[in-house]
Protein backbone atom coordinates (compact mmCIF):
# COMPACT_ATOMS: atom_id res chain seq x y z
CA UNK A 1 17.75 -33.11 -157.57
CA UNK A 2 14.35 -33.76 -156.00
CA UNK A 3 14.17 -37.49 -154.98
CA UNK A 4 10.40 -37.43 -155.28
CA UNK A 5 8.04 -36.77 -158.12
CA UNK A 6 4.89 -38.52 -159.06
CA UNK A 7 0.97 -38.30 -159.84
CA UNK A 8 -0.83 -41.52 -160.03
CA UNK A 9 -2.62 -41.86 -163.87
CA UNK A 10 -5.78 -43.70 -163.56
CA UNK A 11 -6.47 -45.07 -167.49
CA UNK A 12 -7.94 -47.65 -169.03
CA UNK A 13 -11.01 -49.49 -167.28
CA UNK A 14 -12.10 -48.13 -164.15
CA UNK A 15 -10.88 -50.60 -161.61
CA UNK A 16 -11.01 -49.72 -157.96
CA UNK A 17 -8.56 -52.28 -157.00
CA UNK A 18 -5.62 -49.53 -158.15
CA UNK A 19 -6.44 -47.87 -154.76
CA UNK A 20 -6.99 -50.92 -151.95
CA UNK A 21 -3.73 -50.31 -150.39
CA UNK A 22 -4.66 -46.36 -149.63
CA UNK A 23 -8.33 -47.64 -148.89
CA UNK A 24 -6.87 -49.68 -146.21
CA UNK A 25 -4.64 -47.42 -144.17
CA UNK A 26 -7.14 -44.47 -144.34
CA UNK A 27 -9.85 -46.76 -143.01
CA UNK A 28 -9.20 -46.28 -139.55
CA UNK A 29 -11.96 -44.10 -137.87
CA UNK A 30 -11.68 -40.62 -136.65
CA UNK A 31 -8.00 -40.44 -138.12
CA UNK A 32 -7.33 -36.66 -138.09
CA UNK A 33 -5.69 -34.89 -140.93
CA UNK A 34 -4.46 -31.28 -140.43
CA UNK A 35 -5.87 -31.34 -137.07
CA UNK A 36 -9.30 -32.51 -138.10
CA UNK A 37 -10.85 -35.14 -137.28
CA UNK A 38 -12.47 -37.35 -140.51
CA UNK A 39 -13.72 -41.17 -140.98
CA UNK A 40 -11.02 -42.31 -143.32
CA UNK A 41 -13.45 -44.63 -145.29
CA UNK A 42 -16.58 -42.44 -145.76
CA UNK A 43 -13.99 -39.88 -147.42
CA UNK A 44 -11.90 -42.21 -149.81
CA UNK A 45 -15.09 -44.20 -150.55
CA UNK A 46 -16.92 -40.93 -151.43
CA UNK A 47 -13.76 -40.00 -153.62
CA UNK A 48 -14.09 -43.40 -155.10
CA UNK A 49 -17.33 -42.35 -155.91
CA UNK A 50 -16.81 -38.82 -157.63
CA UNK A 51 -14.00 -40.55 -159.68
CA UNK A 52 -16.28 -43.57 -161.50
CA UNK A 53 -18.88 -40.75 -162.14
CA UNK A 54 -16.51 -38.68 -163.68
CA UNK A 55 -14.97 -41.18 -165.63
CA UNK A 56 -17.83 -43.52 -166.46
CA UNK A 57 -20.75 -41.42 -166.66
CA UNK A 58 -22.83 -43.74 -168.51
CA UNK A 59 -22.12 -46.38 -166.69
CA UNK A 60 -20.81 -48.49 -169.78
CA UNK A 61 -17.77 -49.79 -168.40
CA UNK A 62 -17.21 -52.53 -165.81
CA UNK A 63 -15.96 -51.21 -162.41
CA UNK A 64 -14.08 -54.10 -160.25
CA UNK A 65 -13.28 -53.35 -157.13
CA UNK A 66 -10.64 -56.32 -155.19
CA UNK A 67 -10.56 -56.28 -151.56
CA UNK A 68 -9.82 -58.11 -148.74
CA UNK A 69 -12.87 -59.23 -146.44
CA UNK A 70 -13.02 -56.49 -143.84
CA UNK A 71 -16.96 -56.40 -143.95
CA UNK A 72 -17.01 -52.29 -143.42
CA UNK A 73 -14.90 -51.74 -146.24
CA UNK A 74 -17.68 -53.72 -148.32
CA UNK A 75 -20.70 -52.16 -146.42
CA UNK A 76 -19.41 -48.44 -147.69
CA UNK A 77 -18.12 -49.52 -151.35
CA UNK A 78 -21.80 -51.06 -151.90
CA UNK A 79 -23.48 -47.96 -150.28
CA UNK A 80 -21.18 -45.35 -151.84
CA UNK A 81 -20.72 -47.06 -155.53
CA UNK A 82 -23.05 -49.02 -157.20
CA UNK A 83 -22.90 -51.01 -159.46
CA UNK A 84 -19.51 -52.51 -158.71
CA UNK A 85 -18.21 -55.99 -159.38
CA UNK A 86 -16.85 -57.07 -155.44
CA UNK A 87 -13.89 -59.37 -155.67
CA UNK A 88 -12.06 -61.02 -152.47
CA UNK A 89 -8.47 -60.30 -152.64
CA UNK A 90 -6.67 -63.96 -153.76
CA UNK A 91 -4.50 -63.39 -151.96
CA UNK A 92 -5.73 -62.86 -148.47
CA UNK A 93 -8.03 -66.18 -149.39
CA UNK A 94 -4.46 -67.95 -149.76
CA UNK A 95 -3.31 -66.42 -146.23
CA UNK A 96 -6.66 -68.62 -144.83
CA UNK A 97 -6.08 -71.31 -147.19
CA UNK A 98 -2.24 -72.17 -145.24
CA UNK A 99 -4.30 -71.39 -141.30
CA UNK A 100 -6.68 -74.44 -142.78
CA UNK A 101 -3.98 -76.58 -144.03
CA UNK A 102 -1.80 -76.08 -140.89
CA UNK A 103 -4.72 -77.30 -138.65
CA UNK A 104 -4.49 -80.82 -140.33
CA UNK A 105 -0.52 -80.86 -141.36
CA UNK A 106 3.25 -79.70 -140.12
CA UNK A 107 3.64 -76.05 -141.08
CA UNK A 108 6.18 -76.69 -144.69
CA UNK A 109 5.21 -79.98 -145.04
CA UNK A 110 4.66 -81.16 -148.46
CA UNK A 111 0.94 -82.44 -147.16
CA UNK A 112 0.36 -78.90 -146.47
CA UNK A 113 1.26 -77.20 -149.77
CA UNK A 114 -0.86 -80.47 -151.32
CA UNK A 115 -3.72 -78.82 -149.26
CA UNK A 116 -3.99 -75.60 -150.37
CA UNK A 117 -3.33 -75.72 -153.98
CA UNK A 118 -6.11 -78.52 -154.21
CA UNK A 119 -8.24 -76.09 -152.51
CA UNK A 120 -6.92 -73.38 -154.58
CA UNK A 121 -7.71 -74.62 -157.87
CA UNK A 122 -11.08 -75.36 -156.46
CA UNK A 123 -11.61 -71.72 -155.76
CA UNK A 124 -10.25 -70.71 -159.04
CA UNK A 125 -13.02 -73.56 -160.87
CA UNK A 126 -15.88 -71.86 -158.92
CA UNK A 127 -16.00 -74.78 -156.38
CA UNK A 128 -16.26 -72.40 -153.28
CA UNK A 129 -19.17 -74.25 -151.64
CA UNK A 130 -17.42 -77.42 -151.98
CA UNK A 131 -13.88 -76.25 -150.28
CA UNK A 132 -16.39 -75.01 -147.35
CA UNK A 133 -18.66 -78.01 -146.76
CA UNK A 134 -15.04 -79.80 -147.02
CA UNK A 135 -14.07 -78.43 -144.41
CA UNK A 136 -16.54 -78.69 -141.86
CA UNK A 137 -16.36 -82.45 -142.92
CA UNK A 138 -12.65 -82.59 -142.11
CA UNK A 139 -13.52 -80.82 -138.66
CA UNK A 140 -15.84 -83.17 -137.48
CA UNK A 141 -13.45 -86.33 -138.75
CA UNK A 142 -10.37 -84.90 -137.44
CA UNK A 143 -12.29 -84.28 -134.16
CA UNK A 144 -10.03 -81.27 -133.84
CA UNK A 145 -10.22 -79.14 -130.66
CA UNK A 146 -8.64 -75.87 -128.84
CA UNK A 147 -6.58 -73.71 -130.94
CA UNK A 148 -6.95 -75.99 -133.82
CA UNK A 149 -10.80 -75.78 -134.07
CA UNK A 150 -10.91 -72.37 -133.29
CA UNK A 151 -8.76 -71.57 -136.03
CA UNK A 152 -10.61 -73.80 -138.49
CA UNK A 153 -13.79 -72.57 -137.48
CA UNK A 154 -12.30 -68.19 -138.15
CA UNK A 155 -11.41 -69.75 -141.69
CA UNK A 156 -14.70 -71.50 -142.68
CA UNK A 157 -16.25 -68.42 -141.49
CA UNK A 158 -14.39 -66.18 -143.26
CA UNK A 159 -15.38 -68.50 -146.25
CA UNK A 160 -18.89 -68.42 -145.93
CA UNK A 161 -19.29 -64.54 -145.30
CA UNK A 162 -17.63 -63.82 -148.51
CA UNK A 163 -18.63 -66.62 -150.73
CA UNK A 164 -21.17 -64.37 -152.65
CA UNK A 165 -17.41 -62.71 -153.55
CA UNK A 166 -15.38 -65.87 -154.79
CA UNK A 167 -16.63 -66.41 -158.16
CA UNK A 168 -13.19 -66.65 -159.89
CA UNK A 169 -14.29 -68.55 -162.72
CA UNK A 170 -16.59 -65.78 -164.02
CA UNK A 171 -14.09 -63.41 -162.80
CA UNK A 172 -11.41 -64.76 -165.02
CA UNK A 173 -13.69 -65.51 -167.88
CA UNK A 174 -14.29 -61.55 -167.89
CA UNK A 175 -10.50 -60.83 -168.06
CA UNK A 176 -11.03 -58.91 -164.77
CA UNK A 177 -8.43 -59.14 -161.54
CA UNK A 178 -8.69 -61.15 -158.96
CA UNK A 179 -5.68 -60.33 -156.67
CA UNK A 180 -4.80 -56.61 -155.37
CA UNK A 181 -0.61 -57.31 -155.13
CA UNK A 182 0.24 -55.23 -158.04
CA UNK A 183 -2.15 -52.32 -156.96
CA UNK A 184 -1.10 -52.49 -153.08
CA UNK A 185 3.05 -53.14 -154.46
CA UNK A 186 2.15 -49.45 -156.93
CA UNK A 187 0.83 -47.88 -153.43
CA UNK A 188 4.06 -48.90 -151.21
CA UNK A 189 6.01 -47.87 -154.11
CA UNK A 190 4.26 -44.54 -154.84
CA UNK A 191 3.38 -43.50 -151.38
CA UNK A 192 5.96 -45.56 -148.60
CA UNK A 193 8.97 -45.08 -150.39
CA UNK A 194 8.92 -41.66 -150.37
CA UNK A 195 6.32 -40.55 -147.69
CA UNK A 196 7.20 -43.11 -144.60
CA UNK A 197 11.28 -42.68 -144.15
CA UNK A 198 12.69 -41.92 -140.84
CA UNK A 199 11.49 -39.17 -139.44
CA UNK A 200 9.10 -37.76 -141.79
CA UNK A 201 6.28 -35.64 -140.86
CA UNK A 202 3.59 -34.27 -143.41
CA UNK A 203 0.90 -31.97 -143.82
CA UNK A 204 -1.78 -32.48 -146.43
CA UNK A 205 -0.26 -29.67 -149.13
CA UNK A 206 2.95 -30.68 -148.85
CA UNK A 207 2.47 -34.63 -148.89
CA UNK A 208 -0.04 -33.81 -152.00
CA UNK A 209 2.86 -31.39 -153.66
CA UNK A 210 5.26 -34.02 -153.22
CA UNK A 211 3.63 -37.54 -154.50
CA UNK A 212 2.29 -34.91 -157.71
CA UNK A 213 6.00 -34.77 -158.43
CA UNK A 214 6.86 -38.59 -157.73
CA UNK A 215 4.07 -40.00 -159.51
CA UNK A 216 5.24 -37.24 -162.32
CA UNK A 217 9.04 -38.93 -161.90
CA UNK A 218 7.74 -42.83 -161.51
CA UNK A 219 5.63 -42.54 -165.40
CA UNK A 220 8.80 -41.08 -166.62
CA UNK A 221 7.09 -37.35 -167.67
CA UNK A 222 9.54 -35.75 -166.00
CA UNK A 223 11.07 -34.23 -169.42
CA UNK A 224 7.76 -32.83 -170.33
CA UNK A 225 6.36 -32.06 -166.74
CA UNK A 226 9.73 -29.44 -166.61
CA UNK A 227 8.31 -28.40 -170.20
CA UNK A 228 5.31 -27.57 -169.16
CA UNK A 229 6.66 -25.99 -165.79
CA UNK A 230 8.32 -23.37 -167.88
CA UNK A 231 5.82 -22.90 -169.99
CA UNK A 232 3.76 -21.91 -167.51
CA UNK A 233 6.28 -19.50 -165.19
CA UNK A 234 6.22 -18.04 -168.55
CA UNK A 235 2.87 -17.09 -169.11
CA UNK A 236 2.69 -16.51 -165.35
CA UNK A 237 5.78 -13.76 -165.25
CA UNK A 238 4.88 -12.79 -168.35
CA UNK A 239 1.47 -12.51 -169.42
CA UNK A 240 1.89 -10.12 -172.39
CA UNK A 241 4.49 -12.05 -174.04
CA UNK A 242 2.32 -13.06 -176.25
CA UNK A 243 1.42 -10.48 -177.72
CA UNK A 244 4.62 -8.98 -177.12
CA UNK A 245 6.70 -10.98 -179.80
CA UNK A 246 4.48 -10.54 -182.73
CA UNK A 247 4.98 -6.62 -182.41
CA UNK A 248 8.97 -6.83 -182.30
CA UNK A 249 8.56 -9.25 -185.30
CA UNK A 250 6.59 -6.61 -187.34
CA UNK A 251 8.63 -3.97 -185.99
CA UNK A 252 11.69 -5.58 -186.57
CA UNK A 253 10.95 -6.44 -189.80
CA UNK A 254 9.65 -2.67 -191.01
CA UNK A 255 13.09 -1.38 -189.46
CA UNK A 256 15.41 -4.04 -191.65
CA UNK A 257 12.71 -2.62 -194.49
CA UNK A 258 13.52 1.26 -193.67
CA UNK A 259 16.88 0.24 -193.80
CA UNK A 260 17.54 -1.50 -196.70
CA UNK A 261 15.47 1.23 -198.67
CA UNK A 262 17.42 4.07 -196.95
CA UNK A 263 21.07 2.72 -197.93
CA UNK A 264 19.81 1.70 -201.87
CA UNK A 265 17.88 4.92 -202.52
CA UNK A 266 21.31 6.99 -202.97
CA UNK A 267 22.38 6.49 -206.61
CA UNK A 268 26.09 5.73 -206.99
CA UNK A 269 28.28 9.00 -207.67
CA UNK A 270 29.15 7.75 -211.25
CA UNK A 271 25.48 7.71 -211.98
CA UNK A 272 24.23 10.78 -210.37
């Protein structure tokens, strides 16, 4: 049986978060596919693009794209889709959140997890400025140095750039997402699993054939994917069938006709 099969079903709201994960590990420039060379953001971006055109032409429906804050991946989103609610990825704020909390207490310390989710629930009020300028106030007060500072300092910068993206009150007063884990776990599941095992080598028709029949498997269409796979080797192998079957009904049917009035038209000896 074929291990893989599946086609990824975009539905519902249009929200660009479903394909972070792929955006990230085709970003990489001049990655070459089938022996060309392309810029793996301009072309998923500009597939990003074609796809919330197609399927909100009007422009009636919220797009939400969730990222992390790798400030090309922004610059191309905002120049290839407009329009688009930016959200910073949660969960990479967390990953900054512990670097912070680690400059000022013992990595698994209870202090530490005291830290963040203080700071957290900040974030998730709207309180960004306030985490920042706290910050920089604990800096200076600590009078923290080397490694420490330096690491401080990445964080609060990585803070400020992206503060016009932390609005998580608003974001969770719209019902929309505000952490990418589910969308990058669907891409490790859809793509790794199958495409990444030992040894595996791909070319762009067969890695598309395959994850067509995985993402086919994963929604659980298989039944009526192999349905509509015969249905179609049908029409394909046989292209008059069609018209075909009607004829040996009707001719079928005259015969059984012919017959029947053949074998009752002779009168019975005692009545001839």
């Amino acid at each position: 049986m074929i291990m893989a099969q599946e086609r990824m079903i975009l539905k519902g709201q249009v929200q660009l978060e479903e394909m972070v994960g792929f955006v990230r590990r085709a970003a990489r420039e001049g990655r070459p596919i089938d022996g060309v060379e392309v810029n793996g953001k301009e072309r998923i971006f500009e597939w990003l693009g074609q796809q919330v055109r197609w399927r909100n032409p009007d422009g009636n429906k919220p797009v939400v794209c969730v990222m992390d804050g790798e400030r090309a991946l922004w610059k191309t989103l905002t120049r290839t889709v407009l329009g688009v609610v930016c959200i910073l990825d949660l969960f990479h704020v967390l990953e900054y959140l512990w670097q912070a909390a680690h400059c000022f207490h013992a990595e698994g310390s209870e202090e530490a997890q005291a830290f963040v989710t203080d700071r957290l629930r900040r974030l998730l009020r709207g309180e960004a400025g306030y985490v920042i300028g706290g910050l920089k106030q604990m800096a200076t007060k600590q009078h923290l140095k080397g490694s420490r500072a330096r690491q401080l300092s990445a964080v609060i910068g990585y803070l400020t750039r992206n503060r016009r993206f932390l609005h998580y009150d608003k974001y969770l007063a719209a019902g929309y997402p505000i952490g990418s884990g589910v969308a990058e776990g669907a891409c490790r599941h859809l793509v790794k699993d199958r495409m990444e095992l030992t040894g595996m080598r791909w070319r762009v028709p067969g890695a598309q054939a395959i994850l067509d029949l995985r993402a086919v498997y994963v929604n659980r269409d298989w039944d009526r994917f192999q349905e509509h796979r015969v249905e179609e080797e049908c029409r394909r192998l046989y292209p008059y069938r069609a018209q075909i079957l009607p004829m040996r009904k009707t001719a079928s049917r005259e015969a059984g006709y012919a017959h029947f009035i053949s074998t009752h038209s002779r009168l019975p000896r005692a009545y001839a």
